[in-house]
PDB file of N, CA and C in Angstrom:
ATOM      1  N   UNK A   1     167.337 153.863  68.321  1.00  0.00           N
ATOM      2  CA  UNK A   1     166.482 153.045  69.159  1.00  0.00           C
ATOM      3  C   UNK A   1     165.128 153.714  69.398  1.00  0.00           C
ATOM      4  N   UNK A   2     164.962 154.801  69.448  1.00  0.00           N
ATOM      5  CA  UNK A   2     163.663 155.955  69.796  1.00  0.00           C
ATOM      6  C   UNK A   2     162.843 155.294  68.617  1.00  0.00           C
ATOM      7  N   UNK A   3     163.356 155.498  67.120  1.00  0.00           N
ATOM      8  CA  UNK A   3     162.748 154.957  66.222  1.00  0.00           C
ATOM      9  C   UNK A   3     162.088 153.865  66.077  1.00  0.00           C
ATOM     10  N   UNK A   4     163.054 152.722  66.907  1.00  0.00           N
ATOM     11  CA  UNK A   4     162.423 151.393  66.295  1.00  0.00           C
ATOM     12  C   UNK A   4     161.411 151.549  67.407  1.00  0.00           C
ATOM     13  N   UNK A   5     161.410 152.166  68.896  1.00  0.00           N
ATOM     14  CA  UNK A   5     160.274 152.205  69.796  1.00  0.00           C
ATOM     15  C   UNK A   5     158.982 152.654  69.599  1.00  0.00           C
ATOM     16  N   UNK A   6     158.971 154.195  68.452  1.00  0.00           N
ATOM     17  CA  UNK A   6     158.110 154.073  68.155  1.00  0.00           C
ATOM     18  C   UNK A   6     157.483 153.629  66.915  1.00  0.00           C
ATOM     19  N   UNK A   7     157.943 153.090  66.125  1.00  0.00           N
ATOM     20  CA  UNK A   7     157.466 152.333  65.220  1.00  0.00           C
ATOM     21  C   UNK A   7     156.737 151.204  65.609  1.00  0.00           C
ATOM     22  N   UNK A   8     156.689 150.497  66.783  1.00  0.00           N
ATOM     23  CA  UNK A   8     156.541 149.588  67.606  1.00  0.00           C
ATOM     24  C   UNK A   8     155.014 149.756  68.260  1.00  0.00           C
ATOM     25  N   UNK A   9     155.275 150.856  69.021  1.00  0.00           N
ATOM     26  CA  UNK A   9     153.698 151.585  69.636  1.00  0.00           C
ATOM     27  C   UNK A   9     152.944 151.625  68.484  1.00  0.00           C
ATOM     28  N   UNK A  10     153.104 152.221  67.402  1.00  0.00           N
ATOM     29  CA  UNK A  10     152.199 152.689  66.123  1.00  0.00           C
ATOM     30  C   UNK A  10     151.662 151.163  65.634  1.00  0.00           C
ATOM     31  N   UNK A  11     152.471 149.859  65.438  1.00  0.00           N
ATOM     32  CA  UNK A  11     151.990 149.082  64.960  1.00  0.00           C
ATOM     33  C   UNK A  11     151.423 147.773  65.614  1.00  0.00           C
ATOM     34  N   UNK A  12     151.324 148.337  67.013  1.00  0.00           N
ATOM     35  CA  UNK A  12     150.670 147.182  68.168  1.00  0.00           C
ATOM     36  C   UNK A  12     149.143 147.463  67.825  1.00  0.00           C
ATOM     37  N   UNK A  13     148.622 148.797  68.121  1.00  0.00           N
ATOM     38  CA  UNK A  13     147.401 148.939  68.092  1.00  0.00           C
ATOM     39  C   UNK A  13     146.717 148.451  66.673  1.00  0.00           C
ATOM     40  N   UNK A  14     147.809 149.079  65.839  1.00  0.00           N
ATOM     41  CA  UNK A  14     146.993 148.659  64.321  1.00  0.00           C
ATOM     42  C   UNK A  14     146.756 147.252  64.468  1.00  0.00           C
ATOM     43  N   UNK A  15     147.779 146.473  65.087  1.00  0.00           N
ATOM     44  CA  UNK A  15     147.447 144.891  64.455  1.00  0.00           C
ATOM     45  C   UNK A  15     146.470 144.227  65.744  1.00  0.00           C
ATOM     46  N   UNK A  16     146.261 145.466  66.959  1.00  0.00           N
ATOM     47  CA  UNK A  16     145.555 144.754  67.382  1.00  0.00           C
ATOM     48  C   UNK A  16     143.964 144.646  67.309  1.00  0.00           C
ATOM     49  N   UNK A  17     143.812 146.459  66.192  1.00  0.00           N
ATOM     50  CA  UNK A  17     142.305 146.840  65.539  1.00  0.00           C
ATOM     51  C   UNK A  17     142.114 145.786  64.446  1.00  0.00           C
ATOM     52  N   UNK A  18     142.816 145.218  63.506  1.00  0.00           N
ATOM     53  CA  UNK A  18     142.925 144.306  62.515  1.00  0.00           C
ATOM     54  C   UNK A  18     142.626 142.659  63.283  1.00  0.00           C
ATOM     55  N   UNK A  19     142.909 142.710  64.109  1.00  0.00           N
ATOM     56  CA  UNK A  19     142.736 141.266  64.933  1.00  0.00           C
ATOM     57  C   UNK A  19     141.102 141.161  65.478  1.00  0.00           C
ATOM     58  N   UNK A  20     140.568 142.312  66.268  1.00  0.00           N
ATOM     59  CA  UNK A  20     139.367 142.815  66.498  1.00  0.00           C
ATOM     60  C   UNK A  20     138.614 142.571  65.096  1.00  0.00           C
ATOM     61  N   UNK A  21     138.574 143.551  64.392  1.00  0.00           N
ATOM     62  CA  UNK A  21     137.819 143.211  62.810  1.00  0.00           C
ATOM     63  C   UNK A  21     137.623 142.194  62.321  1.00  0.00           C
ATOM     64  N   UNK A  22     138.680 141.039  62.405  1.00  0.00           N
ATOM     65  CA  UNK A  22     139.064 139.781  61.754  1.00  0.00           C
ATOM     66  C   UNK A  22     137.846 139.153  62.520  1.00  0.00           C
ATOM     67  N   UNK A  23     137.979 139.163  63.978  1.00  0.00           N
ATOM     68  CA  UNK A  23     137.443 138.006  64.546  1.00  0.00           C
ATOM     69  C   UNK A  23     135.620 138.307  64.417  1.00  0.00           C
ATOM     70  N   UNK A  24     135.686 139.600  64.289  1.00  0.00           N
ATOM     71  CA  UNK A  24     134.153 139.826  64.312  1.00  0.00           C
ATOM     72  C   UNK A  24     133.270 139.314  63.433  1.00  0.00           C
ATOM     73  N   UNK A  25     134.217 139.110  62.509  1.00  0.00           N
ATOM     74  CA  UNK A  25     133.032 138.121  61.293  1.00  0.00           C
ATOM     75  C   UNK A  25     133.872 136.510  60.775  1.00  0.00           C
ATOM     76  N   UNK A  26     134.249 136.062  61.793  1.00  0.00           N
ATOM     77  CA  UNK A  26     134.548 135.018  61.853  1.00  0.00           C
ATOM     78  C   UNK A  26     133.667 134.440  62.127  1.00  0.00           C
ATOM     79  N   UNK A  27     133.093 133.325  61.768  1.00  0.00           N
ATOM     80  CA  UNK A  27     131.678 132.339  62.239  1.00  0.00           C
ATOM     81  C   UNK A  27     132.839 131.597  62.924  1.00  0.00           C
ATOM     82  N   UNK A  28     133.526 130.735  62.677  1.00  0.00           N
ATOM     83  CA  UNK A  28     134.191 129.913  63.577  1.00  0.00           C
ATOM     84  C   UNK A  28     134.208 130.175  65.110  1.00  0.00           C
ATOM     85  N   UNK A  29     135.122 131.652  65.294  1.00  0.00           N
ATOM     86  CA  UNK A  29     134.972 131.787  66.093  1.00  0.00           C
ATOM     87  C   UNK A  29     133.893 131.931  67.208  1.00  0.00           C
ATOM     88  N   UNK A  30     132.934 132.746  66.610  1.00  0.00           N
ATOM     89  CA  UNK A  30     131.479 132.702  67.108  1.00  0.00           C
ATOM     90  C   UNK A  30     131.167 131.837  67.745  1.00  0.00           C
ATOM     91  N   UNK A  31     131.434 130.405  66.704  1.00  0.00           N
ATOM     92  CA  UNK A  31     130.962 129.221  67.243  1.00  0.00           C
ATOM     93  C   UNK A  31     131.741 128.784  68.492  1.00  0.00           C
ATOM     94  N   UNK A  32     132.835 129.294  68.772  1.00  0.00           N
ATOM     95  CA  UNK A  32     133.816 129.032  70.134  1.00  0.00           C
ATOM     96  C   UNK A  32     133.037 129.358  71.161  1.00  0.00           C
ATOM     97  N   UNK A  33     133.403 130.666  70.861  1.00  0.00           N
ATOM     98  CA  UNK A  33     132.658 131.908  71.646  1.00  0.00           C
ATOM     99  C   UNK A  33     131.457 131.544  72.364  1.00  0.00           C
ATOM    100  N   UNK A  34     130.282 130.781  71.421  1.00  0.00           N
ATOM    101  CA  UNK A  34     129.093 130.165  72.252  1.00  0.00           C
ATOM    102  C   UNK A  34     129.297 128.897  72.940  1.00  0.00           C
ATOM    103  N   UNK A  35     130.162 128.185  72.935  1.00  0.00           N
ATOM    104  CA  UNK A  35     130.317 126.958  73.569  1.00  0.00           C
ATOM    105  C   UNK A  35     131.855 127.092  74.619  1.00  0.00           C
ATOM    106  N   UNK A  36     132.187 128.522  74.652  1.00  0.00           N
ATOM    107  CA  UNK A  36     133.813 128.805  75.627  1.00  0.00           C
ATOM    108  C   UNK A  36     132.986 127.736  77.056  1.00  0.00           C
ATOM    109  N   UNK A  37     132.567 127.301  77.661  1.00  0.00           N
ATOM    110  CA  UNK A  37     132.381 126.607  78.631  1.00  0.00           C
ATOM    111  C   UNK A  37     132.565 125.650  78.834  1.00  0.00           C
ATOM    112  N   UNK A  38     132.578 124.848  77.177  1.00  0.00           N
ATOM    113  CA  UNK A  38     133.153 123.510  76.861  1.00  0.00           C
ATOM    114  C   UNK A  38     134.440 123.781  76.322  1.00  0.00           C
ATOM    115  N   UNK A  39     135.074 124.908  75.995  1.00  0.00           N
ATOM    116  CA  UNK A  39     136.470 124.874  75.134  1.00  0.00           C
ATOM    117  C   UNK A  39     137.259 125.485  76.369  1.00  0.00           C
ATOM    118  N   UNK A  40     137.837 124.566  77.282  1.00  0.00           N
ATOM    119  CA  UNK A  40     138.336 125.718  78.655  1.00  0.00           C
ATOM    120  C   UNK A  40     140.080 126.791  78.099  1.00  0.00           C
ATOM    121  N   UNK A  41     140.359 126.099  77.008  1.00  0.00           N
ATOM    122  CA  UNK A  41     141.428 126.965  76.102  1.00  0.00           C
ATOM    123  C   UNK A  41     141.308 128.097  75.981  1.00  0.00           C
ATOM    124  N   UNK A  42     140.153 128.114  75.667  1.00  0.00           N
ATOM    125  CA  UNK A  42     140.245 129.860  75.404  1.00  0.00           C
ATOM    126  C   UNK A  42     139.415 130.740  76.346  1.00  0.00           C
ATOM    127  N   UNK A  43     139.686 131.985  76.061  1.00  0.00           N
ATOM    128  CA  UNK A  43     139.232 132.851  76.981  1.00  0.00           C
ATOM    129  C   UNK A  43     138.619 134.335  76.032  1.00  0.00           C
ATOM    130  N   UNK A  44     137.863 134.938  76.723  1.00  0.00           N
ATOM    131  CA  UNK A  44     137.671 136.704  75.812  1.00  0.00           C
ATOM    132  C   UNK A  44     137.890 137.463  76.577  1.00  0.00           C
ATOM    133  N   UNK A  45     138.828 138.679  75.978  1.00  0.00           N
ATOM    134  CA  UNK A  45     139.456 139.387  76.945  1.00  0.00           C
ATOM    135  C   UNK A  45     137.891 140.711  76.952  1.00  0.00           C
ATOM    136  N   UNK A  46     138.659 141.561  77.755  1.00  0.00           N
ATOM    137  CA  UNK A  46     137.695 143.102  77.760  1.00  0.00           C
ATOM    138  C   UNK A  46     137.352 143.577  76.611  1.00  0.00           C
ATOM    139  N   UNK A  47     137.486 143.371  75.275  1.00  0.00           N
ATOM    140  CA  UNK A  47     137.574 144.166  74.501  1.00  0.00           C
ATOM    141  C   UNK A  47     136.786 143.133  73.537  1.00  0.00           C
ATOM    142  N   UNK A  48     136.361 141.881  73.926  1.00  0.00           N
ATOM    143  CA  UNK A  48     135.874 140.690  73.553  1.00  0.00           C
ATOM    144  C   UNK A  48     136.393 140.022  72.221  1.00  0.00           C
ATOM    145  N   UNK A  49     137.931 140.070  72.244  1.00  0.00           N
ATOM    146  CA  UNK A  49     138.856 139.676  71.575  1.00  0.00           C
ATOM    147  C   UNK A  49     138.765 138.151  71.987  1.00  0.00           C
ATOM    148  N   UNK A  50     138.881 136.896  70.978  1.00  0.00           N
ATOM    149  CA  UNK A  50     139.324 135.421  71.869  1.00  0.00           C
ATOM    150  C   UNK A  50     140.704 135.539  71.725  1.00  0.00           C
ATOM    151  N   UNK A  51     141.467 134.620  72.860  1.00  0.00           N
ATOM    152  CA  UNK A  51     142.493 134.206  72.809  1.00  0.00           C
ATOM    153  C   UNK A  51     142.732 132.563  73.178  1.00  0.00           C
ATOM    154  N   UNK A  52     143.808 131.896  73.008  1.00  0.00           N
ATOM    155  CA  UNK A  52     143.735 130.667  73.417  1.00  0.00           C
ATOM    156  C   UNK A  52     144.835 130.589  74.070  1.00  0.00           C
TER     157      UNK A  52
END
């Protein structure tokens, strides 16, 4: 169980640096991103990740 725990920690951050990267050159998103006032779904966290 130690194992699968940390295998777990190691691959949260990775997929959550890969999620970061992704969205940064997403135009789509961008385009959310400038109109989040009209899209009340989503939100950007601290790290200016979107989520919905």
């Amino acid at each position: 169980m130690i194992a699968g725990l940390k295998a777990s920690m190691i691959i949260k951050p990775d997929l959550i640096s890969r999620i970061k990267e992704a969205q940064k050159e997403d135009n789509e998103i961008w385009t959310i991103v400038e109109n989040l006032n009209k899209h009340v779904e989503f939100h950007l966290d601290e790290d200016n990740v979107l989520w919905q």
